[in-house]
PDB file of N, CA and C in Angstrom:
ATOM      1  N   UNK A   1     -13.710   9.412  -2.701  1.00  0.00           N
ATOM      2  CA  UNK A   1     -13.573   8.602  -1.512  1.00  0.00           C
ATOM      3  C   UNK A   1     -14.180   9.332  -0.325  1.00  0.00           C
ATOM      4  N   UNK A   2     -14.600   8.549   0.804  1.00  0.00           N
ATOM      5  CA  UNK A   2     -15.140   9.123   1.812  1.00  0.00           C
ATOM      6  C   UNK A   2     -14.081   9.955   2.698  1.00  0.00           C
ATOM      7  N   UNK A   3     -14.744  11.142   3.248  1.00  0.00           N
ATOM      8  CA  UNK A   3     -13.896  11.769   4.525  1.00  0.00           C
ATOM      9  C   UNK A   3     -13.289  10.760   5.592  1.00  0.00           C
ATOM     10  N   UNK A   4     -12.356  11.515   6.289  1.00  0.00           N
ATOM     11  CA  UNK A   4     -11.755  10.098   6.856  1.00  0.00           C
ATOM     12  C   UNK A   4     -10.309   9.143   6.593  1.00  0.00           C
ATOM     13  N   UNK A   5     -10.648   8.998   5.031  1.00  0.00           N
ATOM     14  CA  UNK A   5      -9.433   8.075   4.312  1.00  0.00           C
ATOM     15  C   UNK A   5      -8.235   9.111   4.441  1.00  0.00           C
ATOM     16  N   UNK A   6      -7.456   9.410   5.268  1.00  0.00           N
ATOM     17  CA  UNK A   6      -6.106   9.949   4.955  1.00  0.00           C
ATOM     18  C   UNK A   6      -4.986   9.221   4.319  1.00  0.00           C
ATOM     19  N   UNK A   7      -5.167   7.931   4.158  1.00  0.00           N
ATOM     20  CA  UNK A   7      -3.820   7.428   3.448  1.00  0.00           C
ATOM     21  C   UNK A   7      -3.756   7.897   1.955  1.00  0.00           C
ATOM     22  N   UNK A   8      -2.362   8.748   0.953  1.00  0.00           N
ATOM     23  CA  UNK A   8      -2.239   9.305   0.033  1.00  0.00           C
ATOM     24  C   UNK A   8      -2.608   8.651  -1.208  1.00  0.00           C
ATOM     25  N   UNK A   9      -2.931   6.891  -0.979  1.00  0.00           N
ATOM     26  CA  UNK A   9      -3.116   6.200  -1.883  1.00  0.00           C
ATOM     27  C   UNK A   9      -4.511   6.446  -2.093  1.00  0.00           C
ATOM     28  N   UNK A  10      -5.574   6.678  -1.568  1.00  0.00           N
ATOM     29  CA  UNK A  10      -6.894   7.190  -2.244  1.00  0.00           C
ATOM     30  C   UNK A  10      -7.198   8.189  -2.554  1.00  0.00           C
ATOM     31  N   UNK A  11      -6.317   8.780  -3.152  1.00  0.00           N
ATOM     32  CA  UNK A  11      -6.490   9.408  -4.815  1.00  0.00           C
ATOM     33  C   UNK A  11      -6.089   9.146  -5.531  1.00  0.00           C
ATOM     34  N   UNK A  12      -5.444   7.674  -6.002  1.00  0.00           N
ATOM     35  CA  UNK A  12      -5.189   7.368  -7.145  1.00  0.00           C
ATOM     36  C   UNK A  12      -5.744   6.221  -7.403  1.00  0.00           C
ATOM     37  N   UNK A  13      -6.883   5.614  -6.378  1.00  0.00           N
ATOM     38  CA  UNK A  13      -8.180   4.529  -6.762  1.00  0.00           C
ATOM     39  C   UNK A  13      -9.565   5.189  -6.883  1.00  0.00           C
ATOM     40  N   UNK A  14     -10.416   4.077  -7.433  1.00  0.00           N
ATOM     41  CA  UNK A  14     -12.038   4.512  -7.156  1.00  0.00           C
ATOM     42  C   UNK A  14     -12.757   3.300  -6.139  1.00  0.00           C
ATOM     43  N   UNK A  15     -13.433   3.285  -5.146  1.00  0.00           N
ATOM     44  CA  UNK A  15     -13.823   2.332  -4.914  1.00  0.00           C
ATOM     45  C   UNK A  15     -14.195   1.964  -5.269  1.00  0.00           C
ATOM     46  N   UNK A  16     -15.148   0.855  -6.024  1.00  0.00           N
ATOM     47  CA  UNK A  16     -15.802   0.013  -6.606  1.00  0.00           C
ATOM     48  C   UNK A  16     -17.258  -0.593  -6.103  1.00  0.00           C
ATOM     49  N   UNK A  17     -17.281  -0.687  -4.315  1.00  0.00           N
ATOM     50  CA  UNK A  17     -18.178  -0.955  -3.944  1.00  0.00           C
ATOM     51  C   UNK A  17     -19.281  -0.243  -2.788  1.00  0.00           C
ATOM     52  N   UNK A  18     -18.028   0.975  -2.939  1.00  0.00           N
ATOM     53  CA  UNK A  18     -18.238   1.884  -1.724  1.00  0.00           C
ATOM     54  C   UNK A  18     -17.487   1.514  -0.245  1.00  0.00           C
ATOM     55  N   UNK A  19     -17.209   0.794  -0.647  1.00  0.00           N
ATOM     56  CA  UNK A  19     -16.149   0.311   0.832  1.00  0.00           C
ATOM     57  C   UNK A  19     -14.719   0.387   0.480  1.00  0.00           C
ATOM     58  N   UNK A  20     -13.696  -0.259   1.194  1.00  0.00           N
ATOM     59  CA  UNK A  20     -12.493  -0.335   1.315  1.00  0.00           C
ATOM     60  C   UNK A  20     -11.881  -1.301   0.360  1.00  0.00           C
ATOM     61  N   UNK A  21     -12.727  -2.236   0.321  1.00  0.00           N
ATOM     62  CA  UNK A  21     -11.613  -3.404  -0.531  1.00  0.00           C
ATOM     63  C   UNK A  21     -11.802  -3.809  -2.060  1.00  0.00           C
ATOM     64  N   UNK A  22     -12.615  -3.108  -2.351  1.00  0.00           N
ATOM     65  CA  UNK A  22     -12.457  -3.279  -4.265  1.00  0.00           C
ATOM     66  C   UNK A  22     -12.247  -1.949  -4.397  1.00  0.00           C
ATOM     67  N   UNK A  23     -11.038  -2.069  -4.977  1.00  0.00           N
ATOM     68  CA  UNK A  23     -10.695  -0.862  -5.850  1.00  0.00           C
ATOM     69  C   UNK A  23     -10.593  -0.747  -7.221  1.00  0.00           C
ATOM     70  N   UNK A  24     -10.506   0.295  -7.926  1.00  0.00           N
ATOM     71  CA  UNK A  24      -9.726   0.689  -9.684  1.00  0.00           C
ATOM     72  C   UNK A  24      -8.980   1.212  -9.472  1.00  0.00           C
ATOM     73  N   UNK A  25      -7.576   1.136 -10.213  1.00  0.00           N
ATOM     74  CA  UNK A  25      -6.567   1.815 -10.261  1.00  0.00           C
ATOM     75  C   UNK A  25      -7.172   3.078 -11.166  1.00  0.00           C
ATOM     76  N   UNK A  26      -6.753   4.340 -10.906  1.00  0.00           N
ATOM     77  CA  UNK A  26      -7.498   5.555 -11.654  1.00  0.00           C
ATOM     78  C   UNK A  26      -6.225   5.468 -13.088  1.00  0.00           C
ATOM     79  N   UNK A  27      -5.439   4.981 -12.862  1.00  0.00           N
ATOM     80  CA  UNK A  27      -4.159   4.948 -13.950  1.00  0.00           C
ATOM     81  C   UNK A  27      -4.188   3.711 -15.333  1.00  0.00           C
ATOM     82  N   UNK A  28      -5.052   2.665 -15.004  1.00  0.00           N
ATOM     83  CA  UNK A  28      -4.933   1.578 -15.716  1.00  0.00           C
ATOM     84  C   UNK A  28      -6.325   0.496 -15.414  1.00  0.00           C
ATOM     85  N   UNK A  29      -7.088   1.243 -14.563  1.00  0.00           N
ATOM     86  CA  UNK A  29      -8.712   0.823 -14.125  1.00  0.00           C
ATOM     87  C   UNK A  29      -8.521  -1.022 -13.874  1.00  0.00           C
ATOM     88  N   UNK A  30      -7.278  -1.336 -13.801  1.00  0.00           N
ATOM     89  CA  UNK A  30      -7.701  -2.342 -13.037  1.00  0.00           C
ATOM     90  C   UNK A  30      -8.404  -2.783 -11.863  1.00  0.00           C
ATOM     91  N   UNK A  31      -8.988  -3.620 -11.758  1.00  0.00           N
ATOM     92  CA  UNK A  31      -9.553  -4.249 -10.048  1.00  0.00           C
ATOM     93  C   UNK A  31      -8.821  -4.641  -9.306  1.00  0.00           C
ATOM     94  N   UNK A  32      -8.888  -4.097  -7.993  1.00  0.00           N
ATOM     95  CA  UNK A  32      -8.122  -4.678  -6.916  1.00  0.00           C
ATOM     96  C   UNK A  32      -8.726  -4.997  -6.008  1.00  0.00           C
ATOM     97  N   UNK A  33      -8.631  -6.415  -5.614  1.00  0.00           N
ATOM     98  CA  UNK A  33      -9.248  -6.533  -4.109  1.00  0.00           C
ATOM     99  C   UNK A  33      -8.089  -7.240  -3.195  1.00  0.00           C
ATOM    100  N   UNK A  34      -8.249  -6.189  -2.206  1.00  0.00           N
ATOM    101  CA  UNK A  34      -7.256  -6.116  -0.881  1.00  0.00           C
ATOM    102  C   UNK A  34      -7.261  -4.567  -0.606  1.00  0.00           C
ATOM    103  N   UNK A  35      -8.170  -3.737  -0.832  1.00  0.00           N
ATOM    104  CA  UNK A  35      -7.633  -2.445  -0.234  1.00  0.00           C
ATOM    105  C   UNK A  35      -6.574  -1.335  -0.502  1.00  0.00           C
ATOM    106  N   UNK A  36      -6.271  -0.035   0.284  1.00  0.00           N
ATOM    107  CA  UNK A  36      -5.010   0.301  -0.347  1.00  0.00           C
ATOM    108  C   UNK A  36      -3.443  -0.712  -0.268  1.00  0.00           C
ATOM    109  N   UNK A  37      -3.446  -1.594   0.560  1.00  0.00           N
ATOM    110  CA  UNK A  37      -1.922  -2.074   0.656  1.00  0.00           C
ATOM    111  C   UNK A  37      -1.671  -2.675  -0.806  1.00  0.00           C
ATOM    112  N   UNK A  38      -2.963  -3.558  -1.332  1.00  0.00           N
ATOM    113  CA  UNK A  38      -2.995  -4.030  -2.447  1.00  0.00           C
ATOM    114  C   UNK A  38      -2.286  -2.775  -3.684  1.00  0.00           C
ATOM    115  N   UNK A  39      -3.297  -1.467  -3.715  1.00  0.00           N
ATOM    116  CA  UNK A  39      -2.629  -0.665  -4.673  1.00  0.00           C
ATOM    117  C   UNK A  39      -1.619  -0.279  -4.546  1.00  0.00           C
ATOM    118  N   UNK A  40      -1.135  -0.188  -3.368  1.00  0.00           N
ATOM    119  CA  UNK A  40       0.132   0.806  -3.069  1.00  0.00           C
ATOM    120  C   UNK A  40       0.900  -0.366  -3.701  1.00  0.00           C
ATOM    121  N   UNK A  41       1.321  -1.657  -3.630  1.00  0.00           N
ATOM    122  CA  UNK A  41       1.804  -2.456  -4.444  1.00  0.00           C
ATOM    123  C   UNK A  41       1.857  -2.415  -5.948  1.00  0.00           C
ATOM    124  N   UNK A  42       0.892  -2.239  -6.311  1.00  0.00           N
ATOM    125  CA  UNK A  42       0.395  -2.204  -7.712  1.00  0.00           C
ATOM    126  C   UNK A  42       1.010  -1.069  -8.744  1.00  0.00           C
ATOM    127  N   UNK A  43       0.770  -0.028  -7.377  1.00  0.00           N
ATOM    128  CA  UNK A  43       0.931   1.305  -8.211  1.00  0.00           C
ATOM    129  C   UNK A  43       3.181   1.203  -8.054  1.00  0.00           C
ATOM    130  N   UNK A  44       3.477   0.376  -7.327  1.00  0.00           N
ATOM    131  CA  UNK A  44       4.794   0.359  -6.840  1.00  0.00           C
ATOM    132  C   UNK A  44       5.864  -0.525  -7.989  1.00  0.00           C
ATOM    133  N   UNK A  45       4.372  -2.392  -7.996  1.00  0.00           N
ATOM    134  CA  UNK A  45       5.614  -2.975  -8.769  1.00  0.00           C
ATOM    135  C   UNK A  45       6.066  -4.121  -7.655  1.00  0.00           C
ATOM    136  N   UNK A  46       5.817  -4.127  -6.425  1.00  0.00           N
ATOM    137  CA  UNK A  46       6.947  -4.510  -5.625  1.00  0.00           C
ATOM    138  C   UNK A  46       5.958  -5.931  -5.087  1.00  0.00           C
ATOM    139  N   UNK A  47       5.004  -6.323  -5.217  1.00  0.00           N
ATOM    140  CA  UNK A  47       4.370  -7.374  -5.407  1.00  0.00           C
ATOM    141  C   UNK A  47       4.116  -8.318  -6.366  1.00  0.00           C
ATOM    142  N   UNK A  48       4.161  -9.676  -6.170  1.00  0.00           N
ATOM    143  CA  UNK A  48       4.229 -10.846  -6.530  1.00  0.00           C
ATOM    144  C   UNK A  48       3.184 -11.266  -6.752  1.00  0.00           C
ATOM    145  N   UNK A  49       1.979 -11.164  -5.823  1.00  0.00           N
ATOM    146  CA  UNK A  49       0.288 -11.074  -5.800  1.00  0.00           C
ATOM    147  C   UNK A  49      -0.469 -10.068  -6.667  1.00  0.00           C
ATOM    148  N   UNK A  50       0.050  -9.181  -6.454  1.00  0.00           N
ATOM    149  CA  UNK A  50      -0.546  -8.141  -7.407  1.00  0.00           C
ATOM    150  C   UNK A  50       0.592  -7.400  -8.925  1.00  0.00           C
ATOM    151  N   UNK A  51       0.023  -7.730  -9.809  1.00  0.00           N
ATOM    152  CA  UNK A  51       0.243  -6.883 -10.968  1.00  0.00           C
ATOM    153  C   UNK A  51       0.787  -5.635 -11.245  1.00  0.00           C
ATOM    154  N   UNK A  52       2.173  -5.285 -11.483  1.00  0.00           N
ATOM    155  CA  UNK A  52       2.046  -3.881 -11.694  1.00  0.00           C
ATOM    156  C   UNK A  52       1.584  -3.245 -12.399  1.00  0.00           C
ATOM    157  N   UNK A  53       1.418  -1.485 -12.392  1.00  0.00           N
ATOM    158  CA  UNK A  53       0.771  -0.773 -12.993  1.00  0.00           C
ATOM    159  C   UNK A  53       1.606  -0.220 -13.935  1.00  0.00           C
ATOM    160  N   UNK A  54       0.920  -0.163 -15.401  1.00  0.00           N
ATOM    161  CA  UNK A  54       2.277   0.042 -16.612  1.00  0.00           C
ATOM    162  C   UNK A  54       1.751   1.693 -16.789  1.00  0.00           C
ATOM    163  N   UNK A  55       0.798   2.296 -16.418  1.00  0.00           N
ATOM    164  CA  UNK A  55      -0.271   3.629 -16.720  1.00  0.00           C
ATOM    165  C   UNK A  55       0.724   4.865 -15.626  1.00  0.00           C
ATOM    166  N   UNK A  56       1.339   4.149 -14.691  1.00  0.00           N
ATOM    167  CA  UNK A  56       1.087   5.352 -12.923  1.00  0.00           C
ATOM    168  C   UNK A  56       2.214   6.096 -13.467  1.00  0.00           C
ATOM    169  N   UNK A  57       2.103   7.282 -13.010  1.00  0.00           N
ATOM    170  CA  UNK A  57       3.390   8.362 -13.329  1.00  0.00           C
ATOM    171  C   UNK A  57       4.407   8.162 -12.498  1.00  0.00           C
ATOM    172  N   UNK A  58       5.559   8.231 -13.052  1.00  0.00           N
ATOM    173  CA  UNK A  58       6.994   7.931 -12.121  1.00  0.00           C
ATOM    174  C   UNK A  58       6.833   8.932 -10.961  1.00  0.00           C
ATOM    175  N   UNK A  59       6.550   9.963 -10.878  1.00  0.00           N
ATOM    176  CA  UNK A  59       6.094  10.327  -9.246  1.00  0.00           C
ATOM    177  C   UNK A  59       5.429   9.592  -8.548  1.00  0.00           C
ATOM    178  N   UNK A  60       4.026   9.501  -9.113  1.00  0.00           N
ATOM    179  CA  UNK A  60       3.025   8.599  -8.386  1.00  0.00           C
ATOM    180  C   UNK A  60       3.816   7.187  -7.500  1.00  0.00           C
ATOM    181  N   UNK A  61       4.974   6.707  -8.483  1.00  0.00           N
ATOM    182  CA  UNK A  61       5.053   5.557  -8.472  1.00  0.00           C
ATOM    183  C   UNK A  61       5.926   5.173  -7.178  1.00  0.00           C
ATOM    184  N   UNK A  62       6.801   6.897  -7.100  1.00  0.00           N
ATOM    185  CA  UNK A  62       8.235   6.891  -6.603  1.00  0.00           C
ATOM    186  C   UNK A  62       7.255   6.888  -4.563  1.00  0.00           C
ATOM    187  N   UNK A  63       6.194   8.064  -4.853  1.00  0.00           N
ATOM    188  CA  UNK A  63       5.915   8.157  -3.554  1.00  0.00           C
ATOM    189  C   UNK A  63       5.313   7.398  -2.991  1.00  0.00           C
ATOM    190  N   UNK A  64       4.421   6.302  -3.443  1.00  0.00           N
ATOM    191  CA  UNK A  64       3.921   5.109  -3.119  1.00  0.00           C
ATOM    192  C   UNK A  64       5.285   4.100  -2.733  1.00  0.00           C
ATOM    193  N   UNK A  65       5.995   3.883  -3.155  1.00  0.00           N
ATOM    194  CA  UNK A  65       7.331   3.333  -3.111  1.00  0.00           C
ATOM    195  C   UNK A  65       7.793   3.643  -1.598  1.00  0.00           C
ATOM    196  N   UNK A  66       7.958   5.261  -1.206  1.00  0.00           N
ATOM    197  CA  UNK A  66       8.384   5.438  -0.588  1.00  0.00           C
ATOM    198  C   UNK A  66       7.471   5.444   0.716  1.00  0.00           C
ATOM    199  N   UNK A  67       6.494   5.221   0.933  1.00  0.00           N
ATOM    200  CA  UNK A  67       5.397   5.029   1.579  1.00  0.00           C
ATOM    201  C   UNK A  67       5.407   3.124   1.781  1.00  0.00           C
ATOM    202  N   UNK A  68       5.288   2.658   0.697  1.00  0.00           N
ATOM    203  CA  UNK A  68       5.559   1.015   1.381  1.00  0.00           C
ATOM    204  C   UNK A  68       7.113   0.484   1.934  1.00  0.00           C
ATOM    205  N   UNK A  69       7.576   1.453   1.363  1.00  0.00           N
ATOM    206  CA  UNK A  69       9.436   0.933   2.534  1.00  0.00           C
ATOM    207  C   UNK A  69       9.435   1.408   3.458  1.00  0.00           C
ATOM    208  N   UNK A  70       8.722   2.811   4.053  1.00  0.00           N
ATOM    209  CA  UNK A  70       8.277   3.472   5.055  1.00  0.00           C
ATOM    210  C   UNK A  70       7.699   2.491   6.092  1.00  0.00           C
ATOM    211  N   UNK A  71       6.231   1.846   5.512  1.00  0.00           N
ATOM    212  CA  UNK A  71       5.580   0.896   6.133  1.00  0.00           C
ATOM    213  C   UNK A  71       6.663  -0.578   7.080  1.00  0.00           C
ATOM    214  N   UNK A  72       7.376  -0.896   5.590  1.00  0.00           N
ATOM    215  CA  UNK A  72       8.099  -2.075   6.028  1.00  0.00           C
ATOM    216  C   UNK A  72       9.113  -1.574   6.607  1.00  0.00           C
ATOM    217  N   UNK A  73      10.449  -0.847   7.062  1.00  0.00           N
ATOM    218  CA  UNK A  73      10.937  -0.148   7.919  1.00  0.00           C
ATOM    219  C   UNK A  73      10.191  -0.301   9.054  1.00  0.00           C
ATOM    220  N   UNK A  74       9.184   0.369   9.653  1.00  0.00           N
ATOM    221  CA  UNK A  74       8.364   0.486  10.707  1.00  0.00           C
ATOM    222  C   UNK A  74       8.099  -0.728  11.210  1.00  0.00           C
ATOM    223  N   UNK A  75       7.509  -1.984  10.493  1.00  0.00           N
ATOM    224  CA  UNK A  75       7.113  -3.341  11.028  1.00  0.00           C
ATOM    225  C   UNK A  75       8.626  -3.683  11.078  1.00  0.00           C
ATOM    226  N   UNK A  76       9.646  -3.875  10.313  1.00  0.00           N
ATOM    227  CA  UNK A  76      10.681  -4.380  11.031  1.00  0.00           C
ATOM    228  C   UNK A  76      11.182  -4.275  12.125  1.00  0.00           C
ATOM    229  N   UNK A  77      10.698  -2.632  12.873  1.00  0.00           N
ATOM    230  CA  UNK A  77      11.972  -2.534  13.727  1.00  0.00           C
ATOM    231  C   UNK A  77      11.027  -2.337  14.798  1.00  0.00           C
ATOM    232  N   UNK A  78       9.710  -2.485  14.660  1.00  0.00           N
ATOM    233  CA  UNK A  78       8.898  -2.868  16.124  1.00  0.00           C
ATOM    234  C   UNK A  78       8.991  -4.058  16.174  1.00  0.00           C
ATOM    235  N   UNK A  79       9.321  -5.133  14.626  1.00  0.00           N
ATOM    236  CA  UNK A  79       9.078  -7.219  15.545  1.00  0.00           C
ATOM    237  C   UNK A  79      10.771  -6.977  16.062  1.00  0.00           C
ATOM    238  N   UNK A  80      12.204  -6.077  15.705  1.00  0.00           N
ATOM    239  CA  UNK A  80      12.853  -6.157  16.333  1.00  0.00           C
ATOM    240  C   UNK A  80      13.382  -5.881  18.054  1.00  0.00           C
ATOM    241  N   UNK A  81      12.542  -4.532  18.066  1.00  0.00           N
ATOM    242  CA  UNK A  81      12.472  -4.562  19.126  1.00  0.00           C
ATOM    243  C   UNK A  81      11.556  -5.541  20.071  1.00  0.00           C
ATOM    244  N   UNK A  82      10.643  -5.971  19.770  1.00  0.00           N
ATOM    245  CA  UNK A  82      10.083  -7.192  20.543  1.00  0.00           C
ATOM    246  C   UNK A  82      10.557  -7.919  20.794  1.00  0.00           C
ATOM    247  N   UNK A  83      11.338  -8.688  19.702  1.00  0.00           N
ATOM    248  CA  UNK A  83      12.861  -9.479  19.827  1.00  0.00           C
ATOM    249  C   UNK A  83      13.126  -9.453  21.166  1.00  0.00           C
ATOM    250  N   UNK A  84      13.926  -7.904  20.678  1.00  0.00           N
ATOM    251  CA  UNK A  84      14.827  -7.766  21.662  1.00  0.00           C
ATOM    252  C   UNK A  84      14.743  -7.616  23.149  1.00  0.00           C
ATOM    253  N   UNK A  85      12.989  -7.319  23.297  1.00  0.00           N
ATOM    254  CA  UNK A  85      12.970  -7.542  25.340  1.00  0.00           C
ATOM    255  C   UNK A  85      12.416  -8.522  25.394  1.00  0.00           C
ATOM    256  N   UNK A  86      12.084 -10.272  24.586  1.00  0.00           N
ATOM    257  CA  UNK A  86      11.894 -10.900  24.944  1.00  0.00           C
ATOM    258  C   UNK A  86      13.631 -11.691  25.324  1.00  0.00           C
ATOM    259  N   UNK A  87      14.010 -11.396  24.546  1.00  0.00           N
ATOM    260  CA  UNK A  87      15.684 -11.786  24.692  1.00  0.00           C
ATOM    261  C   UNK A  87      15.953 -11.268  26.777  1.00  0.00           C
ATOM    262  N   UNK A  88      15.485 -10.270  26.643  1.00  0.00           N
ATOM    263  CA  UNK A  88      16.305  -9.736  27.870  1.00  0.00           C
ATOM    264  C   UNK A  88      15.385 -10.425  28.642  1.00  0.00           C
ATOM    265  N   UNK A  89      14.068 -10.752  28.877  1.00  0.00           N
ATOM    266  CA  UNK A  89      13.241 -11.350  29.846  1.00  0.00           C
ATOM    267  C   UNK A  89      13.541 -12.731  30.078  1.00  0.00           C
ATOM    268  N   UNK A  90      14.372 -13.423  29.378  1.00  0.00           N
ATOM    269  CA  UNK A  90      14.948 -14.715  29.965  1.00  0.00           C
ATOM    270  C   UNK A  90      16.216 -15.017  30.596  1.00  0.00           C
TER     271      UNK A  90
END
């Protein structure tokens, strides 16, 4: 992958097209298109859209895991706080 990519999920894809959004899982060489959010799903399990991965090592699987509840944690509690000073602005 190119310099740059810091998210932990590209090392466990290949790109496919040289860009961001086709990937291979390096565990089960499936195709993914959507990028890492797509694999981090994949490699997780926790998507409906995407397929899980039957290949990824229960580490692999656990820290990706803990990286997309990380993610969703974070978006929850910034649309909550938005919520919450539109609440107070009326």
């Amino acid at each position: 992958m190119a310099s740059g990519r810091t998210d932990l999920a590209w090392k466990h894809c290949v790109s496919v097209d040289g860009k961001t959004r086709k990937l291979k899982c390096k565990y089960c060489e499936k195709l993914l298109i959507g990028g890492v959010y797509k694999l981090k799903h994949h490699l997780t399990g926790t998507s409906k859209d995407v397929g899980a991965c039957v290949s990824v090592l229960e580490d692999v699987k656990k820290s990706m895991l803990d990286t997309v509840l990380n993610l969703q944690w974070s978006l929850l509690s910034k649309s909550i706080s938005i919520e919450e000073s539109n609440i107070g602005q009326t």
